[in-house]
N, C-alpha and C. Protein backbone atom coordinates (compact mmCIF):
# COMPACT_ATOMS: atom_id res chain seq x y z
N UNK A 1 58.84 47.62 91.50
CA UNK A 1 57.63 46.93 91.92
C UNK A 1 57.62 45.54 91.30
N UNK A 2 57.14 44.10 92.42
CA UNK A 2 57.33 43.15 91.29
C UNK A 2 56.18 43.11 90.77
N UNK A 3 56.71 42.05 89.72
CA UNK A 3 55.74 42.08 88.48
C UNK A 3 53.88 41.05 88.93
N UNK A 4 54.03 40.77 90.04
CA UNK A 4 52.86 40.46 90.80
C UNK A 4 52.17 41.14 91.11
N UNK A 5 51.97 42.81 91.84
CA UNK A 5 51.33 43.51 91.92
C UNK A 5 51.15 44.25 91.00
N UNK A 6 52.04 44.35 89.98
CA UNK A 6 51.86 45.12 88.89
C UNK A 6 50.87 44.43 87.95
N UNK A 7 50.56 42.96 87.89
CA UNK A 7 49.98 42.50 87.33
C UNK A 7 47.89 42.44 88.27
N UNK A 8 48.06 42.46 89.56
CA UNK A 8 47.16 42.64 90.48
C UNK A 8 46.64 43.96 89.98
N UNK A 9 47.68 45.18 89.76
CA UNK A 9 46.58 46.75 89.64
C UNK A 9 46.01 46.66 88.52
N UNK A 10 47.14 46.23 87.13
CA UNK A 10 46.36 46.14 85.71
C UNK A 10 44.51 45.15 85.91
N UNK A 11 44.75 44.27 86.31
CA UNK A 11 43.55 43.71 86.86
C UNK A 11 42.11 43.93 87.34
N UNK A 12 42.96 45.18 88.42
CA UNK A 12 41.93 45.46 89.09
C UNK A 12 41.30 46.58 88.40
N UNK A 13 42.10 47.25 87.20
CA UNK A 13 41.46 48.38 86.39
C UNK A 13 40.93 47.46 85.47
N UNK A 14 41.61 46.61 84.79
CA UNK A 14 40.62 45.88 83.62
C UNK A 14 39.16 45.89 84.51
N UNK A 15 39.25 45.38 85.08
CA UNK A 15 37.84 44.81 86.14
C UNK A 15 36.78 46.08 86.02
N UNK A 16 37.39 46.99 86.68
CA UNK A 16 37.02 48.26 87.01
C UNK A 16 36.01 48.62 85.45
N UNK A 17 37.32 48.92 84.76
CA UNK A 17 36.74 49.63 83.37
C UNK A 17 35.57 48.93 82.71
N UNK A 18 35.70 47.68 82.68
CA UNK A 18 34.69 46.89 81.80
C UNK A 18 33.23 46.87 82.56
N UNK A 19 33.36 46.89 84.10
CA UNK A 19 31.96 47.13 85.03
C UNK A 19 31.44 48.35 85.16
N UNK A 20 32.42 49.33 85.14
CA UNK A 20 31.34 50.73 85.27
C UNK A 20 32.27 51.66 84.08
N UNK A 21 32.93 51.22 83.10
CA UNK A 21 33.78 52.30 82.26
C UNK A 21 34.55 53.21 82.74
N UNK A 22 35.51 53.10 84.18
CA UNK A 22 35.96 53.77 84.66
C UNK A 22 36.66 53.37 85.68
N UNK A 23 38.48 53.46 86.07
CA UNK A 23 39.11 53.01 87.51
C UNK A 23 38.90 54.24 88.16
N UNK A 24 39.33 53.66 89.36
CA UNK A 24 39.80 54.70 90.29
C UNK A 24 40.96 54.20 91.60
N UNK A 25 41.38 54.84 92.00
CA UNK A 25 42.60 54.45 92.94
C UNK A 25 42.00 54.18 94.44
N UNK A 26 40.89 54.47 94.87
CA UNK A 26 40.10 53.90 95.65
C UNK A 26 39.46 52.45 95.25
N UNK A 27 39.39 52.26 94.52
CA UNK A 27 38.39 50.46 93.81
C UNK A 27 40.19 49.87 94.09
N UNK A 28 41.13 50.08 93.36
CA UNK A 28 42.15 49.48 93.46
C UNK A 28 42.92 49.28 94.36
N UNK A 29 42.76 50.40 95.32
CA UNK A 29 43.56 49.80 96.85
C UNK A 29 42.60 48.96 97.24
N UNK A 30 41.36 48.91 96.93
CA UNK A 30 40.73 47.84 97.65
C UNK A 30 41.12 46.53 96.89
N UNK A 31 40.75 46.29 95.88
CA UNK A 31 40.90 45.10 94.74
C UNK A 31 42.32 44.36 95.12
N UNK A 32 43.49 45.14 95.51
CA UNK A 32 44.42 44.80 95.62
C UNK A 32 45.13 44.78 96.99
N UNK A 33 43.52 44.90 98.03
CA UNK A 33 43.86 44.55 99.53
C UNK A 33 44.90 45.40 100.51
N UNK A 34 44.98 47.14 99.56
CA UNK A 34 45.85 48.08 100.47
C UNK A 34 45.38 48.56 101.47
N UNK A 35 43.67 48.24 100.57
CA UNK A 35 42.66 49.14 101.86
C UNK A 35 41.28 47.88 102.06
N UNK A 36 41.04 48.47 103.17
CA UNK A 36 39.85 47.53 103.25
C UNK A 36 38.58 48.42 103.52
N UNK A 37 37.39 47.88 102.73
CA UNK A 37 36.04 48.02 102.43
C UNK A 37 35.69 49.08 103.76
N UNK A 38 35.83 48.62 104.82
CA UNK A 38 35.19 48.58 106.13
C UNK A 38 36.45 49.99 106.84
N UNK A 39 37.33 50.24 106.00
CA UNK A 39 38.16 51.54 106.72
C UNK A 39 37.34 52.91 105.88
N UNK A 40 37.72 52.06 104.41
CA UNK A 40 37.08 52.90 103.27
C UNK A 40 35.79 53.89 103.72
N UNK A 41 34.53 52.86 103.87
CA UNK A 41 33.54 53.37 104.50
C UNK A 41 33.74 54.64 105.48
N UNK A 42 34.54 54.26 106.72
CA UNK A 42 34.65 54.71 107.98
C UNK A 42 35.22 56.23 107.59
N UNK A 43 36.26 56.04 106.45
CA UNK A 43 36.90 57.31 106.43
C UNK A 43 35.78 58.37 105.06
N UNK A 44 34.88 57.45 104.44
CA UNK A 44 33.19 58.10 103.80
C UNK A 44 32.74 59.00 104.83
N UNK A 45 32.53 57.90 105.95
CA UNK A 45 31.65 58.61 106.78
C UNK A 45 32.07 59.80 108.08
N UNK A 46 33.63 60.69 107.33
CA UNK A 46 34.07 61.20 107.88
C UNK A 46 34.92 61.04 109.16
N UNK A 47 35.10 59.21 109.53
CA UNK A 47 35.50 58.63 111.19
C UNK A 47 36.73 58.84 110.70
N UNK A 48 37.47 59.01 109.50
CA UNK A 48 38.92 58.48 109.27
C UNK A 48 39.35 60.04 108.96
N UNK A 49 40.63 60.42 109.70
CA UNK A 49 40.82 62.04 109.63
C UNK A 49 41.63 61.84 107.88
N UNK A 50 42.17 60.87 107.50
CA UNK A 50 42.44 61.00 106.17
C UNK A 50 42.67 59.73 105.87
N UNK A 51 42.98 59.25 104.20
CA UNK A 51 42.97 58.05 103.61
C UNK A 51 44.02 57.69 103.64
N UNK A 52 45.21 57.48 103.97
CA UNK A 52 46.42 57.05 104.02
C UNK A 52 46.50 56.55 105.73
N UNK A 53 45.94 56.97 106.20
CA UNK A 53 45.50 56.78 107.34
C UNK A 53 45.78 54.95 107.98
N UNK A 54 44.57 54.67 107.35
CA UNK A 54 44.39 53.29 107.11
C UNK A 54 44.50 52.35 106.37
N UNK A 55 45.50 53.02 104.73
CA UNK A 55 45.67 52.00 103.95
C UNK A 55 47.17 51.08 104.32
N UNK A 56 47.54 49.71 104.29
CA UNK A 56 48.26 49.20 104.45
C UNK A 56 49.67 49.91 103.67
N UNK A 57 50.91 49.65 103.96
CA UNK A 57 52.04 49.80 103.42
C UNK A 57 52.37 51.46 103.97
N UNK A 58 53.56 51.64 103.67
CA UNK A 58 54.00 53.03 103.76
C UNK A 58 53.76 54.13 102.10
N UNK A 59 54.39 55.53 102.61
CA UNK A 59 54.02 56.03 101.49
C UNK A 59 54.56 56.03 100.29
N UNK A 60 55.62 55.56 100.53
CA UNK A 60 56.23 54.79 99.08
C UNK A 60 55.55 53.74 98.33
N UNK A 61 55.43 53.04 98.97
CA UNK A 61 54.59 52.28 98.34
C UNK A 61 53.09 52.47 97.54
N UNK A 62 52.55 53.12 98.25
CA UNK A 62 51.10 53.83 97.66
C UNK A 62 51.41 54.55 96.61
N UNK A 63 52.55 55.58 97.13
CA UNK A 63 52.86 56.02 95.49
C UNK A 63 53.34 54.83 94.26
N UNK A 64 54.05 54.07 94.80
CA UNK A 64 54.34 53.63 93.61
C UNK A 64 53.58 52.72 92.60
N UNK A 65 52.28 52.32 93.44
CA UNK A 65 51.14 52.17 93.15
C UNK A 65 50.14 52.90 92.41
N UNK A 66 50.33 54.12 92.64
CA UNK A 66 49.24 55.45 92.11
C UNK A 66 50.37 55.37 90.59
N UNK A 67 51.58 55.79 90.62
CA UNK A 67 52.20 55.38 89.58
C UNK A 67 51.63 54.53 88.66
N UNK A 68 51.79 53.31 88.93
CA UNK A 68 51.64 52.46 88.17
C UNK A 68 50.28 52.75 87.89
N UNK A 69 49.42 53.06 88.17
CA UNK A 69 47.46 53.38 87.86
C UNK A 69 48.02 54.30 86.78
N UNK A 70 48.28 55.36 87.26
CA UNK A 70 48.71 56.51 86.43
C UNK A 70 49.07 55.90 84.98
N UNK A 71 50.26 55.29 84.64
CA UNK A 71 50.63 54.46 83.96
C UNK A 71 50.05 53.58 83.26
N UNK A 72 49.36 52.70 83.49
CA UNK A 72 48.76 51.98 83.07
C UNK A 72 47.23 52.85 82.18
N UNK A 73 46.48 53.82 83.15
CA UNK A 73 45.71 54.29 82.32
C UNK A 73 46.13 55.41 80.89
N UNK A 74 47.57 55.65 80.83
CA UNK A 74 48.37 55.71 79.58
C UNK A 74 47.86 55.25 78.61
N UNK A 75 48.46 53.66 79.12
CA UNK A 75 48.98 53.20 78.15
C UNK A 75 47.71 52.28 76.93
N UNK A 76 46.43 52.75 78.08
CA UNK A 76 45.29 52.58 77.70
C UNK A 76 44.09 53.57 76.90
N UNK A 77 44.76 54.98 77.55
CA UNK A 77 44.59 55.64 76.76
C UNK A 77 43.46 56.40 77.43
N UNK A 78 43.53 56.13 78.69
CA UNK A 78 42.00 56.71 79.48
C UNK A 78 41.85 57.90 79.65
N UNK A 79 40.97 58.94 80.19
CA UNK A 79 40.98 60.19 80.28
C UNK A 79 41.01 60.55 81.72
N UNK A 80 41.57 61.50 82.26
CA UNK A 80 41.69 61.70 83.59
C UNK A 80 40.63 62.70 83.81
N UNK A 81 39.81 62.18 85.15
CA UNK A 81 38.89 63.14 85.60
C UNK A 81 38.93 63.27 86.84
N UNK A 82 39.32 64.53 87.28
CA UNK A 82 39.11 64.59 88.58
C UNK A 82 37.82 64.27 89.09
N UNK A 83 37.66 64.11 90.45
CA UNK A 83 36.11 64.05 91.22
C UNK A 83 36.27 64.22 92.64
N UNK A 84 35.32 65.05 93.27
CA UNK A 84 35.26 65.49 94.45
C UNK A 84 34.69 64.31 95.20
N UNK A 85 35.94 63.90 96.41
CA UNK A 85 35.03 63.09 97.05
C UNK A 85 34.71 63.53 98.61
N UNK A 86 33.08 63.82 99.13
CA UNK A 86 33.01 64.52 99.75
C UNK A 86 32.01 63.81 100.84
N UNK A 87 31.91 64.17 102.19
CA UNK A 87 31.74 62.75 103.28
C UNK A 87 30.22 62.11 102.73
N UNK A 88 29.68 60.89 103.00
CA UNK A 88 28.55 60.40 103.26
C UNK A 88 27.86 61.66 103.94
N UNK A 89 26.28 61.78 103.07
CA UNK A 89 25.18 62.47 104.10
C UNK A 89 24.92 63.90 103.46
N UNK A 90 24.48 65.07 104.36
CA UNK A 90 24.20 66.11 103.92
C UNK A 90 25.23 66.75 104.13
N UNK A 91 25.34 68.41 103.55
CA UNK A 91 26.75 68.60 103.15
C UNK A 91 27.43 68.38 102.08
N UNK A 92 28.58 69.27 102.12
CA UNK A 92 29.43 69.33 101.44
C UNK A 92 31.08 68.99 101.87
N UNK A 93 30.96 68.08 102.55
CA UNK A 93 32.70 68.36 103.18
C UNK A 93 33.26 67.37 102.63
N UNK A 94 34.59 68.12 102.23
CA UNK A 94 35.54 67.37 101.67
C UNK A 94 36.07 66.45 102.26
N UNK A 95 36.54 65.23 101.49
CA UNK A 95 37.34 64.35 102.14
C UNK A 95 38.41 64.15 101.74
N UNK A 96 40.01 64.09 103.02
CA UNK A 96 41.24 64.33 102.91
C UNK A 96 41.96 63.04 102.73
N UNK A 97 42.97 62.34 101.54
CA UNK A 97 43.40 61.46 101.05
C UNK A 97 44.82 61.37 101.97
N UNK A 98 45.55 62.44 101.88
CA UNK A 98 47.02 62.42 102.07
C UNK A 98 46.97 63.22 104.03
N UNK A 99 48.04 62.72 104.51
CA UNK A 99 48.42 63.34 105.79
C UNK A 99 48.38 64.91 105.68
N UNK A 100 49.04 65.14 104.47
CA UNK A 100 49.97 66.60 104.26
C UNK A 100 48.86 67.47 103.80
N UNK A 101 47.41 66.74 102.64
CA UNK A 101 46.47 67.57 102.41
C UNK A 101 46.92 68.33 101.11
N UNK A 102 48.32 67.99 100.40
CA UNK A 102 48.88 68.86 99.63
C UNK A 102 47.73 68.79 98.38
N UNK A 103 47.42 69.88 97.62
CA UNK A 103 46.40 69.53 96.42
C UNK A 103 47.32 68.91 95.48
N UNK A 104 48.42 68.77 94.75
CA UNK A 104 49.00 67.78 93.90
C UNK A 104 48.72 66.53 94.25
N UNK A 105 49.00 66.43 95.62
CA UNK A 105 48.72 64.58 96.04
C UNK A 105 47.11 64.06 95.81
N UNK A 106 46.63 65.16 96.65
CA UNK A 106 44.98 64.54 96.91
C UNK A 106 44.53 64.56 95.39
N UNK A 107 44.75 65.43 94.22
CA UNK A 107 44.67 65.77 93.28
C UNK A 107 44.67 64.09 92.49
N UNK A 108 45.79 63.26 92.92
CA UNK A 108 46.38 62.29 92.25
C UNK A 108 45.41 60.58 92.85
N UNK A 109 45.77 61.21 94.55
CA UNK A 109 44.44 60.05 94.50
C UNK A 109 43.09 59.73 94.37
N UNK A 110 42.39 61.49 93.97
CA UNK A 110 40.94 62.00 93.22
C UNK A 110 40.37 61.88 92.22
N UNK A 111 41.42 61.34 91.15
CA UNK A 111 41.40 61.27 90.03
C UNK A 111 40.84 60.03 89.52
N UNK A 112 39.75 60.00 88.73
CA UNK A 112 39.46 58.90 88.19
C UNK A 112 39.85 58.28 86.83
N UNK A 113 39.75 57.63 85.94
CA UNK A 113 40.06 57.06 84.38
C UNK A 113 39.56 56.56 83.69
N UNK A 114 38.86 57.15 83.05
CA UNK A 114 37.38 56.97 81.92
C UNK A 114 37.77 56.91 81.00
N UNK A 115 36.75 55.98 79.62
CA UNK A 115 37.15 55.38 78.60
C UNK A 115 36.34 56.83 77.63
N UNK A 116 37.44 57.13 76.54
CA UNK A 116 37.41 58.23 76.10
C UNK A 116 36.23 58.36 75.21
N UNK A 117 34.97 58.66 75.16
CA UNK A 117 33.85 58.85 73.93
C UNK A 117 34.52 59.43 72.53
């Protein structure tokens, strides 16, 4: 990965952490223009059958992106929390990240990174 986007995700988590004490790999595909605001929403409000769907690049790339999040909240020392993200409205329905639906993946882009109390 070059050292331009790698320097774009660290960024977009500094950003992240210091405004609400916490990244997530949703704020950062946006911050870093994989995804846009206006798909994001669409696939909230259940229009998007999953999140990879509409984010720019292939799936290599996203991973190697989630990587580097992964990574970076290391080396920071953050705590991993999962969180259910489930459509806009009443209800309970889940919302699907990956094509495949596998729980390791969705698992990975669910995950948020909170500053440890």
């Amino acid at each position: 990965m070059k050292e331009e986007k790698i320097k774009k995700i660290r960024n977009s988590m500094d950003k992240q952490i210091k405004e609400k004490g916490f990244a997530t790999v949703v704020d950062t595909f946006m911050d870093i223009e994989i995804l846009e605001k206006l798909h994001y929403e669409k696939w909230r409000k259940g229009q998007v059958v999953y999140l990879e769907q509409v984010c720019k690049g292939n799936l290599n790339k996203l991973s190697e992106i989630i990587k580097e999040i992964y990574k970076y909240s290391k080396e920071l020392d953050l705590k991993e929390s999962f969180t259910f993200y489930k459509k806009y409205g009443k209800g309970k329905v889940k919302l699907r990240f990956s094509k495949s639906g596998q729980e390791n993946i969705e698992k990975r882009y669910a995950t948020h990174f909170v500053i440890k109390v």
